[in-house]
C-alpha atoms as a PDB file:
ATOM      1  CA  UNK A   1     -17.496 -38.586   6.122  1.00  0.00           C
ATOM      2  CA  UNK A   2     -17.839 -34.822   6.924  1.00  0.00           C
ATOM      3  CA  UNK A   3     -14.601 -32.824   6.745  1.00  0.00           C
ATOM      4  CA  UNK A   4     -13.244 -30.974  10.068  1.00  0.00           C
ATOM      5  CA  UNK A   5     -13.639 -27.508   9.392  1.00  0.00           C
ATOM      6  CA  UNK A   6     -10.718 -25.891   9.515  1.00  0.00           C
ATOM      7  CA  UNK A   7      -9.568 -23.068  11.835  1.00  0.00           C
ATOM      8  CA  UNK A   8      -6.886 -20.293  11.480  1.00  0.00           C
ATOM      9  CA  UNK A   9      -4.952 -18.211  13.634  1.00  0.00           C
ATOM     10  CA  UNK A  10      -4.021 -14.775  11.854  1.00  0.00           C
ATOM     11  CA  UNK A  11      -0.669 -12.638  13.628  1.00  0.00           C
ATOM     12  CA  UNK A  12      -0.792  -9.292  13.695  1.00  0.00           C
ATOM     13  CA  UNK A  13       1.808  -6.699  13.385  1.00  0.00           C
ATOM     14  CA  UNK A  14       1.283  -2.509  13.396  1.00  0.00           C
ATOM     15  CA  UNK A  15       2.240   0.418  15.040  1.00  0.00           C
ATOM     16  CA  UNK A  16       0.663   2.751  17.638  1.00  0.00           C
ATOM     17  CA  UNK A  17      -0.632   5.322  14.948  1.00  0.00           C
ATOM     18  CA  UNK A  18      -2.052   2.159  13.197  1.00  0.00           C
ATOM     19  CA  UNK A  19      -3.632   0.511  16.285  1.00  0.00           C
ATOM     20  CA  UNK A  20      -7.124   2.086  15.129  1.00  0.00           C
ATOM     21  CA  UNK A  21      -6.662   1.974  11.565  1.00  0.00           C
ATOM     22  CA  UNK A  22      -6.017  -2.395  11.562  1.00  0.00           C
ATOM     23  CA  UNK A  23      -8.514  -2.579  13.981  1.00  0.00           C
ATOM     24  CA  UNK A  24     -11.186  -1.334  11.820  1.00  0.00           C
ATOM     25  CA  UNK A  25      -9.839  -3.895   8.745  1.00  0.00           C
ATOM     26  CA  UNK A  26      -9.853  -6.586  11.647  1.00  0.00           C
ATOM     27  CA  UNK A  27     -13.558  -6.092  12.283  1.00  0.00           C
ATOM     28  CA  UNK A  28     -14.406  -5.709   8.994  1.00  0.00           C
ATOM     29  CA  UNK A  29     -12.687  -8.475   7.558  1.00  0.00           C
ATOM     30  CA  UNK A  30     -13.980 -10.798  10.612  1.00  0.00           C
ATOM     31  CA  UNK A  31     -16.383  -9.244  12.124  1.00  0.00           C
ATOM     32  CA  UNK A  32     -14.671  -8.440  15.604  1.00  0.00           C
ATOM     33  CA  UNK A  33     -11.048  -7.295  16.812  1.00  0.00           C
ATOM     34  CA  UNK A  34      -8.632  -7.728  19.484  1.00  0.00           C
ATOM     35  CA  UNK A  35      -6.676  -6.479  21.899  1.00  0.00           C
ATOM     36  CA  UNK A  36      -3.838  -8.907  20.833  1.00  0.00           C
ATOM     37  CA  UNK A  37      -2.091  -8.833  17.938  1.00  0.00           C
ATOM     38  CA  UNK A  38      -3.747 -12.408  17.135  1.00  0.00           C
ATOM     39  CA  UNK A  39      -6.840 -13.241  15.903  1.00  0.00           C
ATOM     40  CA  UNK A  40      -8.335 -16.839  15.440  1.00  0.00           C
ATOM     41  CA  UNK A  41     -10.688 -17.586  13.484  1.00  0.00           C
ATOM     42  CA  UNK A  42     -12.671 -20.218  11.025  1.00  0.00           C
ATOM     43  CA  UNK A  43     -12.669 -17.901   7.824  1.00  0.00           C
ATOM     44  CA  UNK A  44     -10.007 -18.455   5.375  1.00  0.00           C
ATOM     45  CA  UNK A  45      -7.907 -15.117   4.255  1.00  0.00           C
ATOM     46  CA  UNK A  46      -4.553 -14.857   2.080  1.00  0.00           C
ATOM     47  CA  UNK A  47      -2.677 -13.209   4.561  1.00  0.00           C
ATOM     48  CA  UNK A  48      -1.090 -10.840   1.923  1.00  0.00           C
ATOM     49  CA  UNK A  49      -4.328  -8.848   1.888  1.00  0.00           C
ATOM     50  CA  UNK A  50      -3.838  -6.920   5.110  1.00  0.00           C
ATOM     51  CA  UNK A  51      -0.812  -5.053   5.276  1.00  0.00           C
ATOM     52  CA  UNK A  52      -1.429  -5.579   9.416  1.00  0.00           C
ATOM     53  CA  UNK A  53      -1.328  -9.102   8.629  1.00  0.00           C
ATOM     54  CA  UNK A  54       2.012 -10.703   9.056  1.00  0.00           C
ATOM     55  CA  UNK A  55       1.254 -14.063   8.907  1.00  0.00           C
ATOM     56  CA  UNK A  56      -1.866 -16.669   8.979  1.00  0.00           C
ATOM     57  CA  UNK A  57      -1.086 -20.427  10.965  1.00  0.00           C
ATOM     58  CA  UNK A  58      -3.542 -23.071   9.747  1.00  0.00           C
ATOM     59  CA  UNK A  59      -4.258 -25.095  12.972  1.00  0.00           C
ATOM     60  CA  UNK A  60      -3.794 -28.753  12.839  1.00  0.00           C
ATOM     61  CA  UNK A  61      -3.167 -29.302  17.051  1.00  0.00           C
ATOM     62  CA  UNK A  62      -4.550 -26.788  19.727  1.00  0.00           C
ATOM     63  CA  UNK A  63      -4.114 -27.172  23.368  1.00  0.00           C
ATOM     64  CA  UNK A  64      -4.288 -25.440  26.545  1.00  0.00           C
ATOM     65  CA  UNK A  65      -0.916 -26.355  28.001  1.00  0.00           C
ATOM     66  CA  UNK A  66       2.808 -27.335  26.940  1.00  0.00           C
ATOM     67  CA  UNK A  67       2.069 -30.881  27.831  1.00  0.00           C
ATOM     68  CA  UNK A  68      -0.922 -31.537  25.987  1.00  0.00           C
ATOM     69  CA  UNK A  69       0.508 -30.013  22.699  1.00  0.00           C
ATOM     70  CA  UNK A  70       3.460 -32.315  22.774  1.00  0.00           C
ATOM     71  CA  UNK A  71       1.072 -35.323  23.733  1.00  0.00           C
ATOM     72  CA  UNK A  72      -0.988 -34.531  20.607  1.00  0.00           C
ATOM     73  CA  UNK A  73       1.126 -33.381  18.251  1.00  0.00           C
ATOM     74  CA  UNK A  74       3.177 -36.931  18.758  1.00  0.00           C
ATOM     75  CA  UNK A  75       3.200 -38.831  16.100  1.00  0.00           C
ATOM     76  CA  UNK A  76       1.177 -36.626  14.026  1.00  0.00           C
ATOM     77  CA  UNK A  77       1.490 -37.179  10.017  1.00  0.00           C
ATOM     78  CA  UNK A  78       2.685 -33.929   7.884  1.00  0.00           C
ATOM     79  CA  UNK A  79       1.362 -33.292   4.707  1.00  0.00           C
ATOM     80  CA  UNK A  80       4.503 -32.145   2.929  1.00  0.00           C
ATOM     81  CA  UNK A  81       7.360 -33.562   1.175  1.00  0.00           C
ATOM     82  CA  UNK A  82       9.215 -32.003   4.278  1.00  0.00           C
ATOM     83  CA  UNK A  83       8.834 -29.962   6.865  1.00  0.00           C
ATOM     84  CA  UNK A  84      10.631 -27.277   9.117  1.00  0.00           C
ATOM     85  CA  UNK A  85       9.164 -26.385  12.991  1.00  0.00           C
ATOM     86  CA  UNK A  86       9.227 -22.620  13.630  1.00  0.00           C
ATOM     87  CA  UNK A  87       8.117 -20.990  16.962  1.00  0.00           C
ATOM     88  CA  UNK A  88       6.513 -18.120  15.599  1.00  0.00           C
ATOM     89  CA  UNK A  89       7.135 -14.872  18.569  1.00  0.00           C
ATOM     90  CA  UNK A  90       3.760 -13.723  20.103  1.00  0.00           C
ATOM     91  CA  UNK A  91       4.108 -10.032  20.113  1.00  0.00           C
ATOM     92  CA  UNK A  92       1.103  -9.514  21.998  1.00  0.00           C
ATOM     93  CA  UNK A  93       2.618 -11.587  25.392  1.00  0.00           C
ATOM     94  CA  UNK A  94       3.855  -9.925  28.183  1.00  0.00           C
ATOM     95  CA  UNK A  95       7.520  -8.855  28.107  1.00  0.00           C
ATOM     96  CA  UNK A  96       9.114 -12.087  30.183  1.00  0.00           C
ATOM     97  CA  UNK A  97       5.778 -14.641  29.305  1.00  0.00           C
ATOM     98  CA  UNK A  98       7.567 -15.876  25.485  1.00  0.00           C
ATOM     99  CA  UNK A  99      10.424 -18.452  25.962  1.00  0.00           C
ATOM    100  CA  UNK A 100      13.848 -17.460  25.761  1.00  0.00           C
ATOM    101  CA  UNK A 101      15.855 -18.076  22.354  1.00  0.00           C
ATOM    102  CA  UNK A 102      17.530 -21.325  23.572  1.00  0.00           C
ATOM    103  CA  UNK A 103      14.133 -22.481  25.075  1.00  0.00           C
ATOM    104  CA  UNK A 104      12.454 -22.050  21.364  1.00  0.00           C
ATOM    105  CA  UNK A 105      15.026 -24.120  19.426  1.00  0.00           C
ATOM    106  CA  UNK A 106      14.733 -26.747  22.120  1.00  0.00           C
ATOM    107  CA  UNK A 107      11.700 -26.731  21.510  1.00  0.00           C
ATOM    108  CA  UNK A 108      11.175 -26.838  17.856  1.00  0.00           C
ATOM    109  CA  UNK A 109      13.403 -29.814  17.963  1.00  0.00           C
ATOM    110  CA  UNK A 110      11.441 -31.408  20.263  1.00  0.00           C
ATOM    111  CA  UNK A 111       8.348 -31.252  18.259  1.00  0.00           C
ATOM    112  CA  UNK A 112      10.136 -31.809  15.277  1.00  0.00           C
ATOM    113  CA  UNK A 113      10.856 -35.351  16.234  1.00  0.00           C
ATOM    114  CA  UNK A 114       7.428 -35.724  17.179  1.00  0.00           C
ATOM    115  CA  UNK A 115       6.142 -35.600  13.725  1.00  0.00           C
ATOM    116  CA  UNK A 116       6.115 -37.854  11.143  1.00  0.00           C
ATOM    117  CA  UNK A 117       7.540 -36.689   7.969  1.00  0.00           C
ATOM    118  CA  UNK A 118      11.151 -35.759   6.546  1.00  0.00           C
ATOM    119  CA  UNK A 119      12.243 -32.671   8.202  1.00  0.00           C
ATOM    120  CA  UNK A 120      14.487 -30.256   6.208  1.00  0.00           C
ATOM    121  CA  UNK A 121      16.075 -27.043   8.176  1.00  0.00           C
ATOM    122  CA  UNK A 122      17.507 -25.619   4.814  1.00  0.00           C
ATOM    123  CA  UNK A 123      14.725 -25.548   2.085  1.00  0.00           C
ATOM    124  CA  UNK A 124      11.421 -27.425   3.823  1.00  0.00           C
ATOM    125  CA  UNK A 125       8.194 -27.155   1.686  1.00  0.00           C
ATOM    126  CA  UNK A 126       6.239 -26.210   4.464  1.00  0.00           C
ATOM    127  CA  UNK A 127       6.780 -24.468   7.942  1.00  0.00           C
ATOM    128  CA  UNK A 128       4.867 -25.862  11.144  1.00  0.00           C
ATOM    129  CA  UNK A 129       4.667 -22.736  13.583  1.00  0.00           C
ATOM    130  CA  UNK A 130       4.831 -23.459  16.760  1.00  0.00           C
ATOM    131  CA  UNK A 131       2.572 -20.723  18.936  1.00  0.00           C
ATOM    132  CA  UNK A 132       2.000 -19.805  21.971  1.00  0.00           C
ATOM    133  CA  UNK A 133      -0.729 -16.938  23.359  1.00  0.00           C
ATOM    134  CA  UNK A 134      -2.787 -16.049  26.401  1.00  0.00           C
ATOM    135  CA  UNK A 135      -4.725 -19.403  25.676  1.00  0.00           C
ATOM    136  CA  UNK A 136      -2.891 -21.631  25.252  1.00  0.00           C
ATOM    137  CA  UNK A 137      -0.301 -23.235  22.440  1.00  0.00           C
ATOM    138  CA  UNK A 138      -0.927 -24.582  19.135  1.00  0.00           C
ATOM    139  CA  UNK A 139       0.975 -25.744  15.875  1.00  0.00           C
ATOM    140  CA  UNK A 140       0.218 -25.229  12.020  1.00  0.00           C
ATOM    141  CA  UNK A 141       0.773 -24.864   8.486  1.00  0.00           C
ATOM    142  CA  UNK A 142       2.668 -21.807   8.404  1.00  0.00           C
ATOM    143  CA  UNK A 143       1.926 -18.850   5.598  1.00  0.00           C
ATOM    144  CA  UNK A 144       4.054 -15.572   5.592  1.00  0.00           C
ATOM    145  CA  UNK A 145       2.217 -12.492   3.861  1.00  0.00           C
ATOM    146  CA  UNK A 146       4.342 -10.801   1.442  1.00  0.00           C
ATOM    147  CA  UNK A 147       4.340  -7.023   1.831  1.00  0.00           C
ATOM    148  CA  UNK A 148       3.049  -6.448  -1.745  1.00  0.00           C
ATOM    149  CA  UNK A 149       1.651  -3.027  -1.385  1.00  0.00           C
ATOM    150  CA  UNK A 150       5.645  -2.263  -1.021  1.00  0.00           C
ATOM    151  CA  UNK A 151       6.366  -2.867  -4.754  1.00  0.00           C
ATOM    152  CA  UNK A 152       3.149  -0.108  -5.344  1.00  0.00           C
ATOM    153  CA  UNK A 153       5.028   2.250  -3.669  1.00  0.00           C
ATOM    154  CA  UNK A 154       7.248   2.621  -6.933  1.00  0.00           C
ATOM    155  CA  UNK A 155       4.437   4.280  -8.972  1.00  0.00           C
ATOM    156  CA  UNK A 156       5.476   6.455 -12.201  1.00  0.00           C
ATOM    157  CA  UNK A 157       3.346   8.986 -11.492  1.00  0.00           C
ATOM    158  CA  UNK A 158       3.262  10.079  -7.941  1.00  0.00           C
ATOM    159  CA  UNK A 159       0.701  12.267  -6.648  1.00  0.00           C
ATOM    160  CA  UNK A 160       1.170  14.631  -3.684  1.00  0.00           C
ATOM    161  CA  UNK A 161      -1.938  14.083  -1.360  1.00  0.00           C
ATOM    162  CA  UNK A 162      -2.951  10.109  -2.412  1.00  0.00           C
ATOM    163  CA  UNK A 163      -3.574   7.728   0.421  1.00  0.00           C
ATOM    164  CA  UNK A 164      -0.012   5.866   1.232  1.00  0.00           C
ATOM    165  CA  UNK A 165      -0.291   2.297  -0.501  1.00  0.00           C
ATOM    166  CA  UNK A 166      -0.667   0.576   3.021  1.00  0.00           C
ATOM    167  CA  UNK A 167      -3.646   2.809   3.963  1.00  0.00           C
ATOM    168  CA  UNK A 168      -4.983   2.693   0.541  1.00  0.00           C
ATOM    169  CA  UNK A 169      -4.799  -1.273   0.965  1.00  0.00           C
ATOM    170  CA  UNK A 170      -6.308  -1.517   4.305  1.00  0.00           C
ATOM    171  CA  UNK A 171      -9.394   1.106   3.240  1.00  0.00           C
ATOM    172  CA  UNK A 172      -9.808  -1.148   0.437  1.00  0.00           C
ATOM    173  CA  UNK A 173     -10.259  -4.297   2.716  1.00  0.00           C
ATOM    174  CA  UNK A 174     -12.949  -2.681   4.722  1.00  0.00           C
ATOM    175  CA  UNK A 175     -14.727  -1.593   1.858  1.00  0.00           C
ATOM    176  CA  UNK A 176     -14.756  -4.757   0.474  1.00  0.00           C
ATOM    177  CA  UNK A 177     -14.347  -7.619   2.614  1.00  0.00           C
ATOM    178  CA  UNK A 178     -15.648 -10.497   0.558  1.00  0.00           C
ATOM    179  CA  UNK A 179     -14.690  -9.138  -3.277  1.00  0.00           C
ATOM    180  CA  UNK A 180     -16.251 -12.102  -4.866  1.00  0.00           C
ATOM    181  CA  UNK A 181     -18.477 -10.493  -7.375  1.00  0.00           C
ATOM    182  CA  UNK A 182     -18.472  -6.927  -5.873  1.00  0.00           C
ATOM    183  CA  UNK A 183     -18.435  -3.904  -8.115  1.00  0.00           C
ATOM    184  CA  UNK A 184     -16.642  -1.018  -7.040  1.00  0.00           C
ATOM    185  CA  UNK A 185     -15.620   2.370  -7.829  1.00  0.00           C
ATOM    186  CA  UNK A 186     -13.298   4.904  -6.466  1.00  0.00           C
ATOM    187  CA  UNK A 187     -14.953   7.900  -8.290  1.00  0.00           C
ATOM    188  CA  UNK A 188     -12.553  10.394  -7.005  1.00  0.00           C
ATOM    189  CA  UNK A 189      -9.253   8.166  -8.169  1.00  0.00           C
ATOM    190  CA  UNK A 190      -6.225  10.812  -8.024  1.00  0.00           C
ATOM    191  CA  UNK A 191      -3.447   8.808  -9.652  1.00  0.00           C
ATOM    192  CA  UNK A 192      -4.599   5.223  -8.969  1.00  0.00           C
ATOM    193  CA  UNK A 193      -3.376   4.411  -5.526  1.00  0.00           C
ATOM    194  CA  UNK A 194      -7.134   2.640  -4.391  1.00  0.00           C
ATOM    195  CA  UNK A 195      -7.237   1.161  -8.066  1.00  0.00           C
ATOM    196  CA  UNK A 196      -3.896  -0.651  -7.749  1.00  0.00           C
ATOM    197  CA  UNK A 197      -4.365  -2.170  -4.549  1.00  0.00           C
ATOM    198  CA  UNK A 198      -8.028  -3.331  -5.535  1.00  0.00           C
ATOM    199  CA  UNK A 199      -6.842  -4.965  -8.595  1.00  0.00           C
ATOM    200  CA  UNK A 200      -4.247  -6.693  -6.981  1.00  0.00           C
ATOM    201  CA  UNK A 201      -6.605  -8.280  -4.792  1.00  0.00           C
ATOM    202  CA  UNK A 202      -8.735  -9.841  -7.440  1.00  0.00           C
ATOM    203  CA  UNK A 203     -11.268  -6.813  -7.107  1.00  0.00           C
ATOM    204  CA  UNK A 204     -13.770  -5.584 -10.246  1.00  0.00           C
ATOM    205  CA  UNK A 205     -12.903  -1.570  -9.780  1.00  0.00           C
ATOM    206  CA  UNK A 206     -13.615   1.273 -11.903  1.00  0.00           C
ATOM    207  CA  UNK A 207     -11.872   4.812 -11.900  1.00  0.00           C
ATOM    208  CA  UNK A 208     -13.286   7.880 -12.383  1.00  0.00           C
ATOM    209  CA  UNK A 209     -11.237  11.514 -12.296  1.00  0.00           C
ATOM    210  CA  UNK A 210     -12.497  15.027 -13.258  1.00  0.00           C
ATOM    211  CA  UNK A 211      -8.516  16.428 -13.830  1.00  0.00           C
ATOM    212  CA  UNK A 212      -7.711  15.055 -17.625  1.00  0.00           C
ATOM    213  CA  UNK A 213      -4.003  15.020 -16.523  1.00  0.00           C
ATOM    214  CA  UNK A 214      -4.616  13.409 -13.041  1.00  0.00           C
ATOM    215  CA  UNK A 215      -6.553  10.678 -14.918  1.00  0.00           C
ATOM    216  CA  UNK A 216      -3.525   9.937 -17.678  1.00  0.00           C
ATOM    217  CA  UNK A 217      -1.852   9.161 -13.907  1.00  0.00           C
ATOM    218  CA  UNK A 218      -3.959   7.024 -12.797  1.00  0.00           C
ATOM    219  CA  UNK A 219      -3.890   5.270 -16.198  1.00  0.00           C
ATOM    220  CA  UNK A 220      -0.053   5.112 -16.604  1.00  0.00           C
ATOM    221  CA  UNK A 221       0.150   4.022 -12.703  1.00  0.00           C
ATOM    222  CA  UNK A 222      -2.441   0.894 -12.984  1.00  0.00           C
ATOM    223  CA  UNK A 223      -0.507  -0.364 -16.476  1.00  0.00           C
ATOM    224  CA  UNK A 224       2.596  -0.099 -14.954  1.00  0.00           C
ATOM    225  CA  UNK A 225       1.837  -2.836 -12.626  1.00  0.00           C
ATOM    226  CA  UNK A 226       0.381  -4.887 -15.062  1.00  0.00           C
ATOM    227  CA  UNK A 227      -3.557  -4.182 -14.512  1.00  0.00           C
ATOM    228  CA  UNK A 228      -6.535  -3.041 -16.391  1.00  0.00           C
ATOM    229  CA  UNK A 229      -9.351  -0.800 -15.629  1.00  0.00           C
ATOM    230  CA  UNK A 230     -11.688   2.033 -16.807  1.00  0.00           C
ATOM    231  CA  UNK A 231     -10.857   5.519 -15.529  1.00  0.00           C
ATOM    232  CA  UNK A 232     -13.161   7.784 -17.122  1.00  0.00           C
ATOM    233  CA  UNK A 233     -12.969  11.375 -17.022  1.00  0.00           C
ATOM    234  CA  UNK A 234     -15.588  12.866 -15.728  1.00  0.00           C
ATOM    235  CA  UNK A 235     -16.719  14.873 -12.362  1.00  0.00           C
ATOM    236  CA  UNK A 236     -18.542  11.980  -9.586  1.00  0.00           C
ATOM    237  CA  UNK A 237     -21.527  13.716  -9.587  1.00  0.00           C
ATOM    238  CA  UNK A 238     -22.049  12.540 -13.619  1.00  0.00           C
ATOM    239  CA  UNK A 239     -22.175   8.622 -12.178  1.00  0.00           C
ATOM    240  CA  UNK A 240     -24.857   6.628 -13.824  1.00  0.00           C
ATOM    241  CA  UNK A 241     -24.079   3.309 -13.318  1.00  0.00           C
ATOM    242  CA  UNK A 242     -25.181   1.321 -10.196  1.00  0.00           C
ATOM    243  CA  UNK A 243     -21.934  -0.084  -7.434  1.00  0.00           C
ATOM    244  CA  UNK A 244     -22.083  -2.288  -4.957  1.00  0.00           C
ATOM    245  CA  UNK A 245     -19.460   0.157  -2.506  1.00  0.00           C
ATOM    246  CA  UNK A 246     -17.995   3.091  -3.306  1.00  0.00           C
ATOM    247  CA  UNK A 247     -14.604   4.282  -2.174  1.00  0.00           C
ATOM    248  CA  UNK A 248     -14.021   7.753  -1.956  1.00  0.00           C
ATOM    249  CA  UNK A 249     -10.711   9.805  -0.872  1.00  0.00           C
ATOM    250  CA  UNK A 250     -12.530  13.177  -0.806  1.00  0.00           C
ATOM    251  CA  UNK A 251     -10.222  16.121  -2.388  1.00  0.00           C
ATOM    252  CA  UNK A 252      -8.482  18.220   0.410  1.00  0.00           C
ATOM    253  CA  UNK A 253      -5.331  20.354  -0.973  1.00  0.00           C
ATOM    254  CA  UNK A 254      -5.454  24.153  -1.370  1.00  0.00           C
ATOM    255  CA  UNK A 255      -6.271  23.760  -5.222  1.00  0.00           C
ATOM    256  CA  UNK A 256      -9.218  21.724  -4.209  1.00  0.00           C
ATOM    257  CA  UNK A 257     -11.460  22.964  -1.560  1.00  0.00           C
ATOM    258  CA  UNK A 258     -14.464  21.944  -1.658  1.00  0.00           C
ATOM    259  CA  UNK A 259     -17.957  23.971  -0.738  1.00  0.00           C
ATOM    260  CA  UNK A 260     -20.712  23.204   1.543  1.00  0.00           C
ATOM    261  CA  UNK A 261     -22.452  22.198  -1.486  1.00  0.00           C
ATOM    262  CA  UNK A 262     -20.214  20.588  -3.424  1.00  0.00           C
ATOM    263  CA  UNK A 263     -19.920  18.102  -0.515  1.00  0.00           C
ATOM    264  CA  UNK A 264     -23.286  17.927  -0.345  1.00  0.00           C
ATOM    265  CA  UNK A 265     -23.932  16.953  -4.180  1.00  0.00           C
ATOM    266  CA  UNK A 266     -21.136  14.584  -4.105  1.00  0.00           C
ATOM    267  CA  UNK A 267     -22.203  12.149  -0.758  1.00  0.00           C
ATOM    268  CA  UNK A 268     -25.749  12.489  -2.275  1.00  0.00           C
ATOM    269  CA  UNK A 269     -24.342  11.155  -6.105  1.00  0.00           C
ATOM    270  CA  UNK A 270     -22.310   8.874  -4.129  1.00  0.00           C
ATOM    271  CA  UNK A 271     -26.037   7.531  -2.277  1.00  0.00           C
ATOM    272  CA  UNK A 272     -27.475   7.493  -5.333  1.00  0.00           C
ATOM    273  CA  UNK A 273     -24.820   4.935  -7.202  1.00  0.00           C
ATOM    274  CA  UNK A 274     -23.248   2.827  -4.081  1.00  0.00           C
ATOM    275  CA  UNK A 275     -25.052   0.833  -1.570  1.00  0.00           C
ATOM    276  CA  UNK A 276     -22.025   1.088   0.922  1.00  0.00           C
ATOM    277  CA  UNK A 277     -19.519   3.940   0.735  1.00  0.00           C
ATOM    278  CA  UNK A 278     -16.178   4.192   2.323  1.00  0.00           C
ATOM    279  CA  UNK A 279     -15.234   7.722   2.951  1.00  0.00           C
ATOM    280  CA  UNK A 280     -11.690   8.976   3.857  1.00  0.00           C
ATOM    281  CA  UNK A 281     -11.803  12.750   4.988  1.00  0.00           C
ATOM    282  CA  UNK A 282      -9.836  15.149   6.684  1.00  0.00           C
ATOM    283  CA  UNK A 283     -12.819  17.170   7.558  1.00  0.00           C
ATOM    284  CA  UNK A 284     -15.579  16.890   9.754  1.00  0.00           C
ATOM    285  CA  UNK A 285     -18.284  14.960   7.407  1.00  0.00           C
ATOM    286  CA  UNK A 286     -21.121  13.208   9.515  1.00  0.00           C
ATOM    287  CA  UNK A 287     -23.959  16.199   8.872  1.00  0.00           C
ATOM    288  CA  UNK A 288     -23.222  15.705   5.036  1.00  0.00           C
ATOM    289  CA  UNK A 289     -23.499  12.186   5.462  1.00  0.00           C
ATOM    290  CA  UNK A 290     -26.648  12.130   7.395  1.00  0.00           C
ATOM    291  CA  UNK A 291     -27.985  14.669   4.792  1.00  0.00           C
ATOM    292  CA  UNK A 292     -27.200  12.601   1.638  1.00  0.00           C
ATOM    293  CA  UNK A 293     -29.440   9.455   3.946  1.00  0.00           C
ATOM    294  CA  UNK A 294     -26.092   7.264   4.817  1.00  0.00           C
ATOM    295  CA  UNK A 295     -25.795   5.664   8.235  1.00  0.00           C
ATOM    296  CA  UNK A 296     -22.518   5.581   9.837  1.00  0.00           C
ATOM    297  CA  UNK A 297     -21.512   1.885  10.777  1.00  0.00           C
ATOM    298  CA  UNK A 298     -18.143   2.124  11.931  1.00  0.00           C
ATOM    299  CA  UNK A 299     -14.938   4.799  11.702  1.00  0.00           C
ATOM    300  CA  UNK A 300     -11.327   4.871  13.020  1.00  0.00           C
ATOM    301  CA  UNK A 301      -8.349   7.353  12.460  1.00  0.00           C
ATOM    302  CA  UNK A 302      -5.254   7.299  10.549  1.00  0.00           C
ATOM    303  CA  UNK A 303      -2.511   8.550  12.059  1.00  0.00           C
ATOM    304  CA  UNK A 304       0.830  10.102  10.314  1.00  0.00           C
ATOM    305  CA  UNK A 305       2.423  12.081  12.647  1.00  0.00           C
ATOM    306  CA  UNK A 306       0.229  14.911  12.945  1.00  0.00           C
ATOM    307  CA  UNK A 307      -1.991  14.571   9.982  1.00  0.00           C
ATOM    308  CA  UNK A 308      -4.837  12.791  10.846  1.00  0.00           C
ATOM    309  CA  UNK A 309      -7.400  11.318   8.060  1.00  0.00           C
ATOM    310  CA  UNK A 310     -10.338   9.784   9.143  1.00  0.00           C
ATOM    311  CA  UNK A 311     -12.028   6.236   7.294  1.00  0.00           C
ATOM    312  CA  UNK A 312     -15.840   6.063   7.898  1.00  0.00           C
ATOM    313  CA  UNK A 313     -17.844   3.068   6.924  1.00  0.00           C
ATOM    314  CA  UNK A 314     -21.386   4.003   5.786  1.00  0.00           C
ATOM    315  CA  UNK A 315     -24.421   2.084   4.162  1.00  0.00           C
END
């Protein structure tokens, strides 16, 4: 007998300067976004990948009205030892369109005596999320992400123009979507900040650096939470070795501006070792790209007050 395929729905939470910044990691992580800050969909992520992600809802009854739900959700078994309804808030309705406090624990005890299992308000093995959104309602297995780009925050060797660990993490999700047997480098690494959120995710990275004392950073940063990786010492444009994507925080402070040509040689190393490159830049970029023979796929903007980076996607 053929399993039902499973279907997810994946909550969203960022703010305004974000908006374009999650959006890209939405579409490149499932192939389209949304204006709502939801997202269903049949492909399975942990939900403590995104740090726009706050929390993914396994789908075990879907329906277009109130009604329905509670007729289908009835008598339906839970697969835990017990088992704690949650209505999870929709930020994405319209201000007046979520039910009131008292109407959500009515509800969640409503449903919670619809469904057969042990139900335990204090310390339940799982939590069934009760939803609602612009089509309808639906209830699942409930997983929270943990915020675990936080704890990288605490580096012990802090740099003064690396990506903040939430961008770092996102730019790292749409440069490598599917990590399963990708090879990546960030060959411009600063102190590690790319490296550590790669590794956490499961992700083969290597390191490279062309400041010796930037690269014992990077190298005390990654051991310090507990990871392994090369980072060699040695200028991007010296890459031999052949990458599946490339991630690449080009250098922008006053003790490293670059030249027309040194951009140049370093998007056309970067085309010569990577078959997809990620490319966060300050600067305009797109006639260096188009010169080293990458095609621009997608971009978006990362906001921090008024400093604005820009993440281009390129094959």
């Amino acid at each position: 007998m053929k399993t039902a395929e499973k279907n997810y729905m994946y909550l969203y939470a960022y703010h305004d300067d974000d908006e374009a910044l999650a959006k890209l990691e939405m579409r490149s992580l499932f192939g389209a976004d949304t204006g709502m800050k939801v997202l269903q969909s049949r492909k399975k992520i942990d939900p403590s990948r995104s740090p726009f992600i706050r929390g993914r809802i396994e789908i075990i009854v879907q329906a277009e009205s109130l009604e329905e739900l509670l007729a289908k959700a009835d008598g339906r078994v839970i697969e835990a030892e017990s088992f704690k309804v949650t209505m999870i808030k929709n930020d994405s309705l319209a201000k007046g369109k979520s039910p009131a406090f008292h109407e959500r624990r009515r509800l969640e005890r409503e449903i919670g005596s619809l469904l057969r299992g042990t139900v335990d308000l204090n310390k339940p093995e799982r939590i069934v999320a009760l939803l609602t959104w612009t089509e309808g309602w639906l209830l699942g297995y409930y997983e929270e992400s943990q915020s675990i780009w936080l704890e990288h925050q605490h580096k012990p060797e802090a740099y003064s123009t690396a990506l903040s660990t939430r961008v770092a993490r996102a730019v790292v999700n749409i440069a490598v979507p599917e990590p399963q047997g990708a090879k990546v480098i960030d060959p411009c690494c600063g102190a590690g900040t790319v490296l550590i959120e790669a590794l956490s995710m499961g992700i083969e990275i290597a390191g490279g650096e062309v400041n010796p004392l930037v690269a014992q950073k990077a190298r005390k940063n990654v051991a310090h939470f507990g990871y392994e990786c090369p980072v060699n010492l040695r200028d991007m444009r010296e890459v031999r070795e052949r990458y599946d994507v490339a991630i690449i925080d080009m250098p922008y402070n006053l003790c490293s501006v670059l030249s027309p040509d040194v951009k140049r040689e370093m998007l056309e190393a970067a085309r010569a070792f990577a078959g997809k490159l990620v490319v966060v830049t300050v600067e305009e970029l797109d006639s260096f790209l188009q010169g080293a023979g990458f095609h621009v796929i997608d971009r978006a903007l990362a906001k921090k007050g008024r400093f604005v980076r820009e993440i281009i996607v390129c094959r």
